[in-house]
Protein backbone atom coordinates (compact mmCIF):
# COMPACT_ATOMS: atom_id res chain seq x y z
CA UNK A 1 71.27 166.30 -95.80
CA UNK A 2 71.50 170.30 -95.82
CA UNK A 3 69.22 172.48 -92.98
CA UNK A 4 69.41 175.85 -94.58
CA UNK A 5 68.30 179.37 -94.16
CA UNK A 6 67.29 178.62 -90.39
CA UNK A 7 68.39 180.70 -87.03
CA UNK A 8 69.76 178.06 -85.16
CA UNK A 9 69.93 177.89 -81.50
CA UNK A 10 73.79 176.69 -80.56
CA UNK A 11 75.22 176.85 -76.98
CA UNK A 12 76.40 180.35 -77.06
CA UNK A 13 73.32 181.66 -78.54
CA UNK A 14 71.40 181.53 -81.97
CA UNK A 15 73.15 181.83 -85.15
CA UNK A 16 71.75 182.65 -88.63
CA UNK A 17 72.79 179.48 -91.31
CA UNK A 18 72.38 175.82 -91.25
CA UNK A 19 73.94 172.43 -90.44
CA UNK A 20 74.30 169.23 -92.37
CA UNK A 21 73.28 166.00 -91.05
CA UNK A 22 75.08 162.30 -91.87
CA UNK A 23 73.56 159.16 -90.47
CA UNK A 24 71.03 161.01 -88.27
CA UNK A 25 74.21 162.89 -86.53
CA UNK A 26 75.09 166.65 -86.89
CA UNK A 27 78.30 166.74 -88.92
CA UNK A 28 78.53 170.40 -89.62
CA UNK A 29 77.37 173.84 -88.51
CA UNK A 30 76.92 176.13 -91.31
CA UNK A 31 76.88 180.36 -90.43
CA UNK A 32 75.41 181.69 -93.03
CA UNK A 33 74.18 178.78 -95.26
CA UNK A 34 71.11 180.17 -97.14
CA UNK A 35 70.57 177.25 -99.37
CA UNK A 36 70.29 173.62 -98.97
CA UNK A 37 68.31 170.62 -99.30
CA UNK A 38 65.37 171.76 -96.89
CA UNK A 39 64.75 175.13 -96.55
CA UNK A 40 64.02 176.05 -93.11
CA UNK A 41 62.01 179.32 -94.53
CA UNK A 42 63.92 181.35 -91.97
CA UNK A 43 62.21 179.17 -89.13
CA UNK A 44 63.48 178.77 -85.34
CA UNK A 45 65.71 175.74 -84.90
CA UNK A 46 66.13 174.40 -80.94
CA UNK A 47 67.75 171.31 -79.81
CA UNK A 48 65.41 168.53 -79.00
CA UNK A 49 63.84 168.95 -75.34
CA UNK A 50 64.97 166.72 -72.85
CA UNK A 51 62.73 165.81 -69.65
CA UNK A 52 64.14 164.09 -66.60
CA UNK A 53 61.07 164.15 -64.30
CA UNK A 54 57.80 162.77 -65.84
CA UNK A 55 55.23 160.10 -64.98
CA UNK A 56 53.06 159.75 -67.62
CA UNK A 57 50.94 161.43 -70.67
CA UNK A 58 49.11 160.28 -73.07
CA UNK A 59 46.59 158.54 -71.11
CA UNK A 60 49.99 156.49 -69.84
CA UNK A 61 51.85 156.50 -67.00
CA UNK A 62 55.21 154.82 -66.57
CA UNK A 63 54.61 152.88 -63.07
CA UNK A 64 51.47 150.90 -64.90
CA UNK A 65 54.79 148.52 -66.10
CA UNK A 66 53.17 148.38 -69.65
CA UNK A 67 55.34 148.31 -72.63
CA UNK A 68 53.01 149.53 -75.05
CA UNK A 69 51.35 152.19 -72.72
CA UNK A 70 55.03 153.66 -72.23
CA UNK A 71 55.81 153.60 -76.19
CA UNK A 72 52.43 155.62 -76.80
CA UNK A 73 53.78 158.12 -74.02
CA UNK A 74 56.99 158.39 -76.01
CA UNK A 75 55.24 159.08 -79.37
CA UNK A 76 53.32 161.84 -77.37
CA UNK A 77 56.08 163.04 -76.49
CA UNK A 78 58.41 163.30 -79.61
CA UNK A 79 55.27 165.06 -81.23
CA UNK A 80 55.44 167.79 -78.42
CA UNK A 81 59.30 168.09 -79.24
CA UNK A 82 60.72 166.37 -76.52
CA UNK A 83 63.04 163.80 -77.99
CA UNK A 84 64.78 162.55 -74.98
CA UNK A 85 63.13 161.83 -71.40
CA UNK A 86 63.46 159.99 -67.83
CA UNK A 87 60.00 157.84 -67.46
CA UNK A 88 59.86 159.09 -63.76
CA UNK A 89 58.15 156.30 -61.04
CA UNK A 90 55.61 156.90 -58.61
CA UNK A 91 56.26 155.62 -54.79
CA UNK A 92 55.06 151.72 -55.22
CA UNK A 93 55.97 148.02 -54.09
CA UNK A 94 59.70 147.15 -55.18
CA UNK A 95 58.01 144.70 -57.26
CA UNK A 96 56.00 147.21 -59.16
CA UNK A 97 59.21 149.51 -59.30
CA UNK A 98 60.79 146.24 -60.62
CA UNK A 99 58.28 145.65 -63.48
CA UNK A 100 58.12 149.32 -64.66
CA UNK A 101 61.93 149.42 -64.75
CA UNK A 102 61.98 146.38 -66.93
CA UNK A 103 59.60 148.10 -69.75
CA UNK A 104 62.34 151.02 -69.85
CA UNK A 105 64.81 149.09 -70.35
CA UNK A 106 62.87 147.60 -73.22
CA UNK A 107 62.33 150.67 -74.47
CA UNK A 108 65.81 152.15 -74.29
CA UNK A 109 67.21 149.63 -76.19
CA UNK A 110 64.44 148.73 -79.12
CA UNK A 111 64.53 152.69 -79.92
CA UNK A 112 61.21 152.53 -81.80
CA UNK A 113 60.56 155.34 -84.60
CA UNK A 114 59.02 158.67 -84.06
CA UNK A 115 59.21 158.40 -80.52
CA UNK A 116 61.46 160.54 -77.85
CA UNK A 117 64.24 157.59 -76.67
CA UNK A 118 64.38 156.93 -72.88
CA UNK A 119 67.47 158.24 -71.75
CA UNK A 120 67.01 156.81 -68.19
CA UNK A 121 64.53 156.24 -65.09
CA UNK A 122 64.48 159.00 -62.75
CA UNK A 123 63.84 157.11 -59.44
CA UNK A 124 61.32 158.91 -56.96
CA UNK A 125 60.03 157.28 -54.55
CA UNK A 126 59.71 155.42 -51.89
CA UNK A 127 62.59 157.07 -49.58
CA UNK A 128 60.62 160.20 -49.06
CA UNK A 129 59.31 161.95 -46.17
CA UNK A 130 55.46 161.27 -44.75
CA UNK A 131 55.31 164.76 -44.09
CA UNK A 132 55.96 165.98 -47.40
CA UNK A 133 54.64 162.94 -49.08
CA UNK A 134 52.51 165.39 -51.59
CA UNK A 135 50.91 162.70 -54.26
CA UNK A 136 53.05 159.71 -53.46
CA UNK A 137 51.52 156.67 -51.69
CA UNK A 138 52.46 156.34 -48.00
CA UNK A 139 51.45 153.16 -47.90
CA UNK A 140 54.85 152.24 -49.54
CA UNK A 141 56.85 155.26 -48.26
CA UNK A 142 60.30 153.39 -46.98
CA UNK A 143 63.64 154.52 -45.05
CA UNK A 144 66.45 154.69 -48.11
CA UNK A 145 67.51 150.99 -48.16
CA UNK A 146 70.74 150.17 -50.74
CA UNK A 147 70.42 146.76 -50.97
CA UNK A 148 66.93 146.75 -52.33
CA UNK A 149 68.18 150.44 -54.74
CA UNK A 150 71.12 148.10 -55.79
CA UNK A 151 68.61 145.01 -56.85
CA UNK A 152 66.53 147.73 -59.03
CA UNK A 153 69.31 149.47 -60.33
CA UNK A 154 70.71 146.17 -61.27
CA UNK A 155 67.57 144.58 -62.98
CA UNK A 156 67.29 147.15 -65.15
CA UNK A 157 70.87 146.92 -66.80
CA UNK A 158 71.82 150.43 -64.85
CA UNK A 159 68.98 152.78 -66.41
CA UNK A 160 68.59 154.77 -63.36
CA UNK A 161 69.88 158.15 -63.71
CA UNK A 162 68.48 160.01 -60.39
CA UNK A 163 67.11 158.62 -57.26
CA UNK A 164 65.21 160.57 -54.99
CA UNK A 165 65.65 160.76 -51.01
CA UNK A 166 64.46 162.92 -48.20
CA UNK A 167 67.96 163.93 -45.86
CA UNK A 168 65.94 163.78 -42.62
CA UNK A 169 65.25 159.77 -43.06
CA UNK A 170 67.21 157.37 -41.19
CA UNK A 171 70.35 156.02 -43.01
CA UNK A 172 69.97 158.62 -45.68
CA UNK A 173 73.05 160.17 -45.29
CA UNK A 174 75.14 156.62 -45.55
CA UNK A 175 72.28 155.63 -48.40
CA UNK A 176 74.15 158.57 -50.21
CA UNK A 177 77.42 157.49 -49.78
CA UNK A 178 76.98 154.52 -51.02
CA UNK A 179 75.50 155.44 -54.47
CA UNK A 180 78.13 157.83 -55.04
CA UNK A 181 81.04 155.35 -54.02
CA UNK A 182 80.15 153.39 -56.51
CA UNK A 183 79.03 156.15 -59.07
CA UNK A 184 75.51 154.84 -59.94
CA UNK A 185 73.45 157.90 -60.30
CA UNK A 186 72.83 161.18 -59.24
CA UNK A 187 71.25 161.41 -55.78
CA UNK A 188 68.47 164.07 -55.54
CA UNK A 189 67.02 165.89 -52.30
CA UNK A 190 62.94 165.50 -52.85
CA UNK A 191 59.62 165.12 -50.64
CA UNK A 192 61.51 166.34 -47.29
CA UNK A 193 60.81 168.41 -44.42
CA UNK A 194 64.43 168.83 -43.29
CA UNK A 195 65.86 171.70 -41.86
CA UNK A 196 69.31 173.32 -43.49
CA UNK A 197 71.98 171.42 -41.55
CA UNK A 198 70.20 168.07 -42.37
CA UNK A 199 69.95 168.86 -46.05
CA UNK A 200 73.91 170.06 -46.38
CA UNK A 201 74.66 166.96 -44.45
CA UNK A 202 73.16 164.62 -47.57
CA UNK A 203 74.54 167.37 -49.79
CA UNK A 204 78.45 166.99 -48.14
CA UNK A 205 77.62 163.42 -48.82
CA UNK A 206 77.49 163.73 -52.41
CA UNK A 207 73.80 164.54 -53.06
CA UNK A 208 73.73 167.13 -55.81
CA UNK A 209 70.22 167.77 -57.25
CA UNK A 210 67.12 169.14 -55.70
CA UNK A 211 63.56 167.64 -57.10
CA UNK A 212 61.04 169.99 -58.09
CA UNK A 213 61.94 173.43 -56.74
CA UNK A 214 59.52 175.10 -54.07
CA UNK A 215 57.03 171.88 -53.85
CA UNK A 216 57.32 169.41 -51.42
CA UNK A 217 60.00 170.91 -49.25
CA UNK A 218 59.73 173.81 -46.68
CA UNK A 219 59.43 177.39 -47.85
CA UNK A 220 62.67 179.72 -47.09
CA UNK A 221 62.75 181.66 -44.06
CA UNK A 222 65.54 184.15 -43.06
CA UNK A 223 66.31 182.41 -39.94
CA UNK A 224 65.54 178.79 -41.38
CA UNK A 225 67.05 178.80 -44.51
CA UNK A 226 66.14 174.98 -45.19
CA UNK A 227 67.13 172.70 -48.31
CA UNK A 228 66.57 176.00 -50.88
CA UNK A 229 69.19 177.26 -48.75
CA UNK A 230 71.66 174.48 -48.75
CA UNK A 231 70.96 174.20 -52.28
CA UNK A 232 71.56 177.30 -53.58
CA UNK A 233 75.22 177.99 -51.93
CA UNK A 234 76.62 174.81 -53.12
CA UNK A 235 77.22 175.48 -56.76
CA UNK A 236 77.45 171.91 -57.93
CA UNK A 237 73.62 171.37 -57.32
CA UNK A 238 71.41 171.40 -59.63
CA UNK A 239 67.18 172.03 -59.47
CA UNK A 240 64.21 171.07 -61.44
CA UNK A 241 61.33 173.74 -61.62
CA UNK A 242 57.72 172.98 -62.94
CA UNK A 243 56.37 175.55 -65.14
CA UNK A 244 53.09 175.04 -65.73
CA UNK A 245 52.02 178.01 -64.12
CA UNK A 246 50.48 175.96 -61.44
CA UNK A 247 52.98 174.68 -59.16
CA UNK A 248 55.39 177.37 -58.93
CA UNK A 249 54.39 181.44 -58.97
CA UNK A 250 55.88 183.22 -61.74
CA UNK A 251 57.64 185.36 -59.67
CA UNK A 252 58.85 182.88 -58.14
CA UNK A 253 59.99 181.21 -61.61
CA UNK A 254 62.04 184.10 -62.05
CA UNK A 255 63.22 184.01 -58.69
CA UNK A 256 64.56 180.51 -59.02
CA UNK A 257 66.64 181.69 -62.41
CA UNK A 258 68.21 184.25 -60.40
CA UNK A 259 69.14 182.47 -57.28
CA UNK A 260 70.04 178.82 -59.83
CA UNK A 261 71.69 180.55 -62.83
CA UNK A 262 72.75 178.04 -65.40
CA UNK A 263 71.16 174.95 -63.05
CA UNK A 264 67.54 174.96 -63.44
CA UNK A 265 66.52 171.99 -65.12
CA UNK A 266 62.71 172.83 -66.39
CA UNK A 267 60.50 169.46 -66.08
CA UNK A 268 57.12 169.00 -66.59
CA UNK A 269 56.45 166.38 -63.47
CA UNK A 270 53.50 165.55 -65.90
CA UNK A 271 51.08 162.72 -65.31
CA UNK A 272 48.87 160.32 -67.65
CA UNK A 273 46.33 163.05 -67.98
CA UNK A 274 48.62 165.63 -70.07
CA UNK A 275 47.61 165.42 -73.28
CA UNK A 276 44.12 164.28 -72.34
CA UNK A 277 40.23 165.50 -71.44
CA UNK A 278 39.27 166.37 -67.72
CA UNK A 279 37.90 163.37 -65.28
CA UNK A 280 39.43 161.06 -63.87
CA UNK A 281 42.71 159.06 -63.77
CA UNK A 282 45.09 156.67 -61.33
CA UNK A 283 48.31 157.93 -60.08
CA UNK A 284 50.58 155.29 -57.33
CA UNK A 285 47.42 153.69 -56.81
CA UNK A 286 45.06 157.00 -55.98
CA UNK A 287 42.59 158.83 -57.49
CA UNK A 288 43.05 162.37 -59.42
CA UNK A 289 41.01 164.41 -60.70
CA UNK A 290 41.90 167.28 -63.56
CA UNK A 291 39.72 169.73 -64.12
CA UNK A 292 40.76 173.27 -65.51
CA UNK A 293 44.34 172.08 -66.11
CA UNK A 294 44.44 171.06 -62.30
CA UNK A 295 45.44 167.36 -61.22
CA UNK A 296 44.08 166.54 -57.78
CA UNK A 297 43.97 164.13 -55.67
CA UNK A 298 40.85 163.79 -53.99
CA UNK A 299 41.35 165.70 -50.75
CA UNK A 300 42.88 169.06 -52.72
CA UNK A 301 46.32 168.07 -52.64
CA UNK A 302 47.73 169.41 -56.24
CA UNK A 303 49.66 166.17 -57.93
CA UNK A 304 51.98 166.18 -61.02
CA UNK A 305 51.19 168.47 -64.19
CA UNK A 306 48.93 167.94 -66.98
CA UNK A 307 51.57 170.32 -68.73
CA UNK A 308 54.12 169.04 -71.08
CA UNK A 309 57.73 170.24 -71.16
CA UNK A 310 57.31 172.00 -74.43
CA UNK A 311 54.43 173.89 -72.96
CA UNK A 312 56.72 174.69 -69.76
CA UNK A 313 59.74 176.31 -71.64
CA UNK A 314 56.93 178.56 -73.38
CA UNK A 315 55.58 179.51 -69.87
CA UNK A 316 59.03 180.40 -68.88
CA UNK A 317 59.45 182.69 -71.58
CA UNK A 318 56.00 184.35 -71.11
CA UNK A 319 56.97 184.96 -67.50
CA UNK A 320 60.03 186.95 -67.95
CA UNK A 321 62.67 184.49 -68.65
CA UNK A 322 65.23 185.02 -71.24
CA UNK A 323 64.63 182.71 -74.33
CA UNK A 324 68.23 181.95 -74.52
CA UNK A 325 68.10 180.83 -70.34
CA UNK A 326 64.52 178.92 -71.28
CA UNK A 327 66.06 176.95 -73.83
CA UNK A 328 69.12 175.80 -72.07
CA UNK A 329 67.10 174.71 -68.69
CA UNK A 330 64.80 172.38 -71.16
CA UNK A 331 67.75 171.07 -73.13
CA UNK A 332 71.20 171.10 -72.23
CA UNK A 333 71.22 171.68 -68.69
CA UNK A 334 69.07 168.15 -68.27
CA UNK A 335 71.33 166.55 -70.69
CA UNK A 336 74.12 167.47 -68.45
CA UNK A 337 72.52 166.52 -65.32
CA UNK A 338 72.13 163.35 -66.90
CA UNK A 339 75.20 162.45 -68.20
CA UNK A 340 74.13 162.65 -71.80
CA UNK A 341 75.44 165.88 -73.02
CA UNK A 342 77.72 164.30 -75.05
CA UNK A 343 74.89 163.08 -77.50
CA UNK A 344 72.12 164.99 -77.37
CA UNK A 345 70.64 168.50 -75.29
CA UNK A 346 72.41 171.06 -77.85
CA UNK A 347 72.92 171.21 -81.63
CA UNK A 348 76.57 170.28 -81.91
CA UNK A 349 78.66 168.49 -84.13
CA UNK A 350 78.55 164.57 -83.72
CA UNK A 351 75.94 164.90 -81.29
CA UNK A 352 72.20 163.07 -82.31
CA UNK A 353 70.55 165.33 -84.80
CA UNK A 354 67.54 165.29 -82.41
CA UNK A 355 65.80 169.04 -83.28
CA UNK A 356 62.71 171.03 -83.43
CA UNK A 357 61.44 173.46 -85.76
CA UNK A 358 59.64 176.82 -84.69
CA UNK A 359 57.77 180.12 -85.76
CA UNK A 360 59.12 183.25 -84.46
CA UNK A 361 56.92 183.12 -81.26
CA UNK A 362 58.72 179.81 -80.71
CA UNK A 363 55.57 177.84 -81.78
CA UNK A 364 55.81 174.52 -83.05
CA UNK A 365 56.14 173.38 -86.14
CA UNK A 366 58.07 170.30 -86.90
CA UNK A 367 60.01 167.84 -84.84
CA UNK A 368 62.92 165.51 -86.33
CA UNK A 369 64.50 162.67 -84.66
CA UNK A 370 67.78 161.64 -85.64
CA UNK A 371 67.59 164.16 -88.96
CA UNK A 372 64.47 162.65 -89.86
CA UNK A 373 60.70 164.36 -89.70
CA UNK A 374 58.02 162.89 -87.73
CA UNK A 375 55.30 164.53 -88.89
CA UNK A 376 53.51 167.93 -88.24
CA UNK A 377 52.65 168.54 -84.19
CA UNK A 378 48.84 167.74 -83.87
């Protein structure tokens, strides 16, 4: 199958041409190709959007351990042009961790049409801080225990790509350790009050992402430089940023690209309520409340997003971002973060012909999975 007359987004920028796809893989880029057997009509094409931190959408969230309710969240998703995602868990009894692991597993392997294919779990809680506990449950919050990460990582066949800690916990530096001796996952700094020399500790130790950006972790200050600070100097680590316009300034958004260049992983941190009306909906076991765009819990506290990833890169470009550097923090740079760069995050040849189709003002029009349509965006 020909994509022609389309200005394609590659990873050194966007081309003018087209691409052919064989068994729903990319197995040529075309400059130039003006004819074909769909006509792109001159039409924006991006790589499929990959999100590694979400909980929920759809009326869904990933920690309710329900195989269908996850599935719907994946259709939402792949009709939002996100093809690829890490179902993200709330903080939550092991044996509700279990359970919810289980159903992505399920779902990573049946691969079920029109929906965005779960790359992963992105691991959150329990082993974060009380202090900067933010939505999550302290009721479950635990010290970073291996044995019990090794029996979920286990039961689900390996899925989990990132697992969150706090540095300041006790045993979190030897937690660390451990999951990178034996090259699990990636180990992420999240929901932490630590100071700088406690963070570059966990990051010496092999730590080498940082969870949302700005929220949940102390603000920078010129004499206390914090985990932002220890973050940013140590070039192998790599940050998520919400941009829903909520959680993070826009000046701070453009802050972030300056002081991360080429690691800022855009995520939408989005909850069951994205993609739904205000009221009211569970999250780890507590009430929130949306109302105008706003999840809260009820005592203020702001929880996840009710902004999807799609939405988020669009945000990023309204606030001053390059479209090229938007692009690449909602597609690529996850994939790489990941591990899964080799298959999907960039239009390539013989990676997963996972793309989406866009006006001019990078509005959407069609998302295909796999080279095939799955219908117009509602």
């Amino acid at each position: 199958m020909l994509f022609a007359n389309a200005i394609v987004f590659l990873p050194e920028g966007y081309i003018y041409g087209g691409f052919r796809v064989e068994n729903g893989i990319i197995a040529e880029i075309l400059p130039g190709l003006s004819k074909g057997d769909v006509d792109l009509e001159g039409a924006r094409v991006l790589p499929g959007l990959v999100d590694i931190h979400i909980h929920g959408a759809a009326g869904a969230d990933f920690s309710d351990g329900d195989p269908a309710g996850l599935q719907c969240m994946a259709a939402y998703l792949a009709s939002c042009g996100v093809t690829s995602f890490l179902p993200t868990s709330m903080t939550l009894s092991y044996e509700r961790l279990e359970a919810a692991f289980q159903t992505a597993a399920e779902l990573h392997d049946m691969r079920p049409d029109v929906c965005a294919h779960v790359e992963g779990i992105h691991m959150e809680g329990p082993f974060l801080s009380e202090k900067k506990k933010g939505a999550h449950n302290g009721a479950w919050l635990r010290d970073p225990d291996f044995p019990a990460f090794r029996r979920l990582f286990d039961g689900c066949d390996g899925l989990v790509r990132i697992v969150d800690v706090a540095p300041e916990l006790t045993g979190a530096e030897d937690f660390v350790r451990q999951v990178n001796r034996e090259k699990l996952c990636r180990v992420s700094v999240a929901h932490t009050a630590a100071d700088y020399d406690q963070a570059a500790a966990v990051f010496d130790a092999g730590a080498s992402h940082l969870t949302h950006l700005f929220n949940a972790m102390p603000s920078i200050h010129h004499r206390e430089p914090g985990v932002i600070g220890a973050a940013c100097e140590r070039e192998d680590v790599t940050v998520e940023l919400i941009c829903d316009g909520i959680h993070v300034h826009p000046a701070s958004v453009r802050m972030a690209f300056h002081m991360f260049p080429g690691r800022i992983c855009l995520i939408s941190d989005a909850l069951r309520c994205c993609g739904m009306p205000g009221g009211d909906y569970e999250l780890g076991g507590q009430q929130v409340t949306l109302k105008d765009h706003i999840a809260r819990l009820s005592d203020g506290t702001i929880a996840g997003s009710a902004t999807n990833l799609f939405e988020c890169m669009c945000n990023a470009v309204r606030f001053g971002i390059p479209e090229e550097e938007a692009i690449q923090a909602a597609t690529l740079v996850p994939a790489q973060v990941i591990g899964a760069a080799d298959r999907i995050g960039s239009i390539e040849v013989g990676k997963t012909a996972d793309f989406v189709v866009c006006g001019s003002n990078l509005s959407l029009c069609q998302v295909y999975i796999e080279g095939s349509p799955i219908g117009k965006n509602k």
